[in-house]
Protein backbone atom coordinates (compact mmCIF):
# COMPACT_ATOMS: atom_id res chain seq x y z
CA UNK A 1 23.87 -59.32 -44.48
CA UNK A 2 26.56 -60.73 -46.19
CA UNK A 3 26.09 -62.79 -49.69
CA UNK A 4 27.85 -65.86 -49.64
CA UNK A 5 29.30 -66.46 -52.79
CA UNK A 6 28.78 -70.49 -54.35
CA UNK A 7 32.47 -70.94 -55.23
CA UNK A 8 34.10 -73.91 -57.07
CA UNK A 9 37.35 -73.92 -55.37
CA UNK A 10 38.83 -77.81 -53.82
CA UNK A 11 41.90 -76.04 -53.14
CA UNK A 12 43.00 -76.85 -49.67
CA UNK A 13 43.23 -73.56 -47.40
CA UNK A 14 47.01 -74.35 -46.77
CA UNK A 15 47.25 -74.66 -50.77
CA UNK A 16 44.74 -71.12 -51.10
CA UNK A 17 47.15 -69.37 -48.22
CA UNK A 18 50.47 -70.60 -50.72
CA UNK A 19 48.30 -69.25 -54.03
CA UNK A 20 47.60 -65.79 -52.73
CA UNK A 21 51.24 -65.77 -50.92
CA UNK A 22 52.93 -66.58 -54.41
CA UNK A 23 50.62 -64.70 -56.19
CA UNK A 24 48.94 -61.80 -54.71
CA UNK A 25 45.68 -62.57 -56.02
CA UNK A 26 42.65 -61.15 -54.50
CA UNK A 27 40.06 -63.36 -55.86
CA UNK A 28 41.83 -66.44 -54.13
CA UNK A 29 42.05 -64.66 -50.61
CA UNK A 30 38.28 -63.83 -50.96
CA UNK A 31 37.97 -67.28 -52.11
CA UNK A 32 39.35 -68.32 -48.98
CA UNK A 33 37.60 -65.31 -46.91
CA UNK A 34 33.86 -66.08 -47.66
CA UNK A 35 34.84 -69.81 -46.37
CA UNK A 36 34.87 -68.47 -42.69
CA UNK A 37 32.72 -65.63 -43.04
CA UNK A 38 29.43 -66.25 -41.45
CA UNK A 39 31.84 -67.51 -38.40
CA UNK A 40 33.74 -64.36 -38.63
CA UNK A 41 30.50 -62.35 -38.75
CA UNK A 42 29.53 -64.28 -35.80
CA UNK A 43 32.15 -63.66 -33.72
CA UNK A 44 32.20 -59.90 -34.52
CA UNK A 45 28.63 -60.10 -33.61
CA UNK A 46 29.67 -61.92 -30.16
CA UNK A 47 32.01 -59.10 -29.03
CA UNK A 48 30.79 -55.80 -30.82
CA UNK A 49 26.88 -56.86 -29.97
CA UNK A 50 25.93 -55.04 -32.54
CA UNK A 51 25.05 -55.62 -36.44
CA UNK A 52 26.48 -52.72 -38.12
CA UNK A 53 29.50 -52.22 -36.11
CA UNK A 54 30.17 -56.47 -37.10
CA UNK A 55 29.45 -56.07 -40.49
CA UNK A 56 32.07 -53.23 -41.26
CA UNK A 57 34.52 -55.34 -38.32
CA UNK A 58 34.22 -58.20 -41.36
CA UNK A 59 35.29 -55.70 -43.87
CA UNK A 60 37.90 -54.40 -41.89
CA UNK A 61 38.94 -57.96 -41.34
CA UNK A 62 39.41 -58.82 -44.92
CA UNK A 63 41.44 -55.26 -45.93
CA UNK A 64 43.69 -56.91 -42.68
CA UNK A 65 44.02 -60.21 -44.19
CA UNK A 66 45.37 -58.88 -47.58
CA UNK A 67 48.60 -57.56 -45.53
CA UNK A 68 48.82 -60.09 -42.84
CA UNK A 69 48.38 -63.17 -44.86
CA UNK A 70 51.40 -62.64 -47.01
CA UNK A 71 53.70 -62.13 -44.33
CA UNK A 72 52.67 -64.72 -41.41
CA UNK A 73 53.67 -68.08 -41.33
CA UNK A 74 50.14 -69.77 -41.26
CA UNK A 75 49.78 -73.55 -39.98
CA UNK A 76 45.88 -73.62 -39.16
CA UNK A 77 44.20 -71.03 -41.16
CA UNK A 78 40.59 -71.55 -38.97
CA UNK A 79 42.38 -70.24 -35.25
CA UNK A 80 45.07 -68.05 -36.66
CA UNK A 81 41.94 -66.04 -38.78
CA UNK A 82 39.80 -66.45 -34.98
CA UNK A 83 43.20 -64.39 -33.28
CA UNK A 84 42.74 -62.01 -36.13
CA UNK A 85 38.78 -61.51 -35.46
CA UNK A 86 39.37 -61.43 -31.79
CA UNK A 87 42.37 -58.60 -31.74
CA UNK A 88 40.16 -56.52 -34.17
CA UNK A 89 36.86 -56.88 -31.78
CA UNK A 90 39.19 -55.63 -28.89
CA UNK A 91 41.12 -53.12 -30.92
CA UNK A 92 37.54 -51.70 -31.37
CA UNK A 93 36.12 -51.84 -28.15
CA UNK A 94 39.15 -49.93 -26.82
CA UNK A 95 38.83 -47.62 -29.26
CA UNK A 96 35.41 -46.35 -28.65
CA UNK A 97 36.62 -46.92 -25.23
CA UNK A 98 33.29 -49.06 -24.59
CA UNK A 99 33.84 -51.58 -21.25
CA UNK A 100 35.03 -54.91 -22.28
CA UNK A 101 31.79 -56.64 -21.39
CA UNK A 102 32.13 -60.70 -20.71
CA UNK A 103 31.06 -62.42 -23.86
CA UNK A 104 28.79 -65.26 -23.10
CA UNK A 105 29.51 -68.35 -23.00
CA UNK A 106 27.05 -69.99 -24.81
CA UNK A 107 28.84 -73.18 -26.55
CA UNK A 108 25.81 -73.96 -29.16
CA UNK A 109 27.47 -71.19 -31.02
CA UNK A 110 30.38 -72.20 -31.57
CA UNK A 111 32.16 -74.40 -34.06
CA UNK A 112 34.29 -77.43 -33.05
CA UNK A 113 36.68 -76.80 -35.54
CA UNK A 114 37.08 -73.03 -34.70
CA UNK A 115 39.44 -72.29 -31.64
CA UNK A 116 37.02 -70.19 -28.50
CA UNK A 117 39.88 -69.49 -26.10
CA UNK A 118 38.40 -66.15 -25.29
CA UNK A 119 35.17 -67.23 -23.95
CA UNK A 120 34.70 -65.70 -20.90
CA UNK A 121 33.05 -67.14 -17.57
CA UNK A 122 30.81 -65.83 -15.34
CA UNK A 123 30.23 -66.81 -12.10
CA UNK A 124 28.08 -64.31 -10.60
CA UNK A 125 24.69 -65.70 -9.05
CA UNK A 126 23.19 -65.57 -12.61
CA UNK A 127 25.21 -68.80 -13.48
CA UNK A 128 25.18 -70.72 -10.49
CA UNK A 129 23.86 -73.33 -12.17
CA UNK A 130 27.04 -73.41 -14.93
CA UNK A 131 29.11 -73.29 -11.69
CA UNK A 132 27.19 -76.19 -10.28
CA UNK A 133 27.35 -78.22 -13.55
CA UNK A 134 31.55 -77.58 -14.14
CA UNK A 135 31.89 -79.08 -10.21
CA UNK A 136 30.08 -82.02 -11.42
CA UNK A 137 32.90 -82.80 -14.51
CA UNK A 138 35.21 -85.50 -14.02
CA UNK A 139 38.75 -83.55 -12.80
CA UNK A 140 40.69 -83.72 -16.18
CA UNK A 141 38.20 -82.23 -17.75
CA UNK A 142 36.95 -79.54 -15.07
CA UNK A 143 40.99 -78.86 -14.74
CA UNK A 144 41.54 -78.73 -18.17
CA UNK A 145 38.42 -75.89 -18.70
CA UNK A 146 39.54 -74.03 -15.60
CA UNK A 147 42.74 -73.61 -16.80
CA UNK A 148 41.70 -72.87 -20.42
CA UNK A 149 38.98 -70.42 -20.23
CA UNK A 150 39.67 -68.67 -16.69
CA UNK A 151 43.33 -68.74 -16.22
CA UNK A 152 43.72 -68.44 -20.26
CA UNK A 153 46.43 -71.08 -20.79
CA UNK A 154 46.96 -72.45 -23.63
CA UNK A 155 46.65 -76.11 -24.65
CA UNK A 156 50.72 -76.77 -24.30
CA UNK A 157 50.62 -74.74 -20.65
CA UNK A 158 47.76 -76.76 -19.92
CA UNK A 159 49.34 -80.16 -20.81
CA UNK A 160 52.39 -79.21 -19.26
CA UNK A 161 50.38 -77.96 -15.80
CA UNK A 162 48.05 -81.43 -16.19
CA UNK A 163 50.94 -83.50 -16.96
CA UNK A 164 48.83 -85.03 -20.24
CA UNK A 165 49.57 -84.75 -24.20
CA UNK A 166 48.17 -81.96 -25.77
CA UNK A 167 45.18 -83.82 -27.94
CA UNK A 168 44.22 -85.17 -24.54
CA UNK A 169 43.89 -81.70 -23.53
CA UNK A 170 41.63 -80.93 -26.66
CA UNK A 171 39.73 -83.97 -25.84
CA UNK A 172 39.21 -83.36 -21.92
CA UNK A 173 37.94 -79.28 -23.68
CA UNK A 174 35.48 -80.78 -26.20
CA UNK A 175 34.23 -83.38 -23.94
CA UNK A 176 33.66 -81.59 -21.09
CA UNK A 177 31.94 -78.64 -23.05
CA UNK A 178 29.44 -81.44 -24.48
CA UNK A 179 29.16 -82.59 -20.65
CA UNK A 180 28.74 -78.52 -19.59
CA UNK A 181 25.95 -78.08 -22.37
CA UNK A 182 23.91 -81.22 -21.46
CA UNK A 183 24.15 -80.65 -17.62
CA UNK A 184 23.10 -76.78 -18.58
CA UNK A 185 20.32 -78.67 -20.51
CA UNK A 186 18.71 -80.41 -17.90
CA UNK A 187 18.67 -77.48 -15.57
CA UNK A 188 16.68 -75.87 -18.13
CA UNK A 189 13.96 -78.54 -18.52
CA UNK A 190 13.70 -78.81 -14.82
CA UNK A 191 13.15 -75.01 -13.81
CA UNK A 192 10.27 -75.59 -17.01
């Protein structure tokens, strides 16, 4: 696996992104790199499914970085580096022209702050019961995970289809993930 290096860095990512822009410096984008890298890794690992393959995808990733990072305007470093994982897990799955399987959704894995518009549903008989639990959201927030993960909108088309500010659109996401993951919950410990 990967070796996490302790480094003593408070620099903001915004002020790391400005550094290596400036500067060039390799040793600050790594810096910033090994910050997201077990996330990276784990996304890799999400879409490839397997270890190898998502350990030279992070490589890959980084030798992408050094070229993209100096030319793109970067606001949120966290979803723009998540677009950049998620193109180059696609870019290889076409390549070894493998199906694009669904990737599960599975929202323990995830991290709050990282952006997951890709996460595919499924509802084949095998997750009635996630089908059962998104009918039983309250509307904003079963409208607001329809549109985002199955019709792929993003938060401003969503806001704009719902009629609500965008941060209520986050909100109505998070929230009724949380509400998904504790209905999927107690499905579990009744079929125990």
């Amino acid at each position: 696996m990967f070796i996490k290096q302790q480094l003593d860095d408070s620099r903001t990512d915004q002020q790391l992104i400005q550094h290596y822009q400036a500067t060039n410096d390799l040793e600050v984008l790594s810096a910033l790199y090994q910050r997201y890298l077990e996330i990276v890794y784990g996304v890799c690992l999400k879409y490839l499914r397997d270890p190898e393959t998502s350990r030279d995808a992070v490589m890959d990733i980084f030798e992408i970085l050094i070229r993209k990072v100096k030319s793109h305007q970067i606001d949120v470093f966290k979803s723009w580096l998540y677009v950049v994982v998620k193109n180059h897990c696609l870019q290889i799955l076409r390549k070894n022209k493998r199906s694009l399987t669904q990737v599960d959704f599975d929202i323990s894995v995830y991290s709050d702050d990282f952006l997951h518009h890709d996460i595919s549903f499924d509802f084949a008989e095998d997750h009635q019961d996630l089908y059962e639990c998104l009918k039983k959201l309250p509307d904003q927030q079963r409208s607001s995970i329809e549109l985002f993960y199955l019709e792929k909108k993003s938060y401003s088309e969503v806001a704009n289809i719902l009629k609500l500010e965008k941060d209520q659109i986050r909100s109505n996401i998070q929230n009724g993930r949380r509400n998904l993951k504790i209905c999927m919950l107690k499905k579990a410990d009744r079929a125990k």
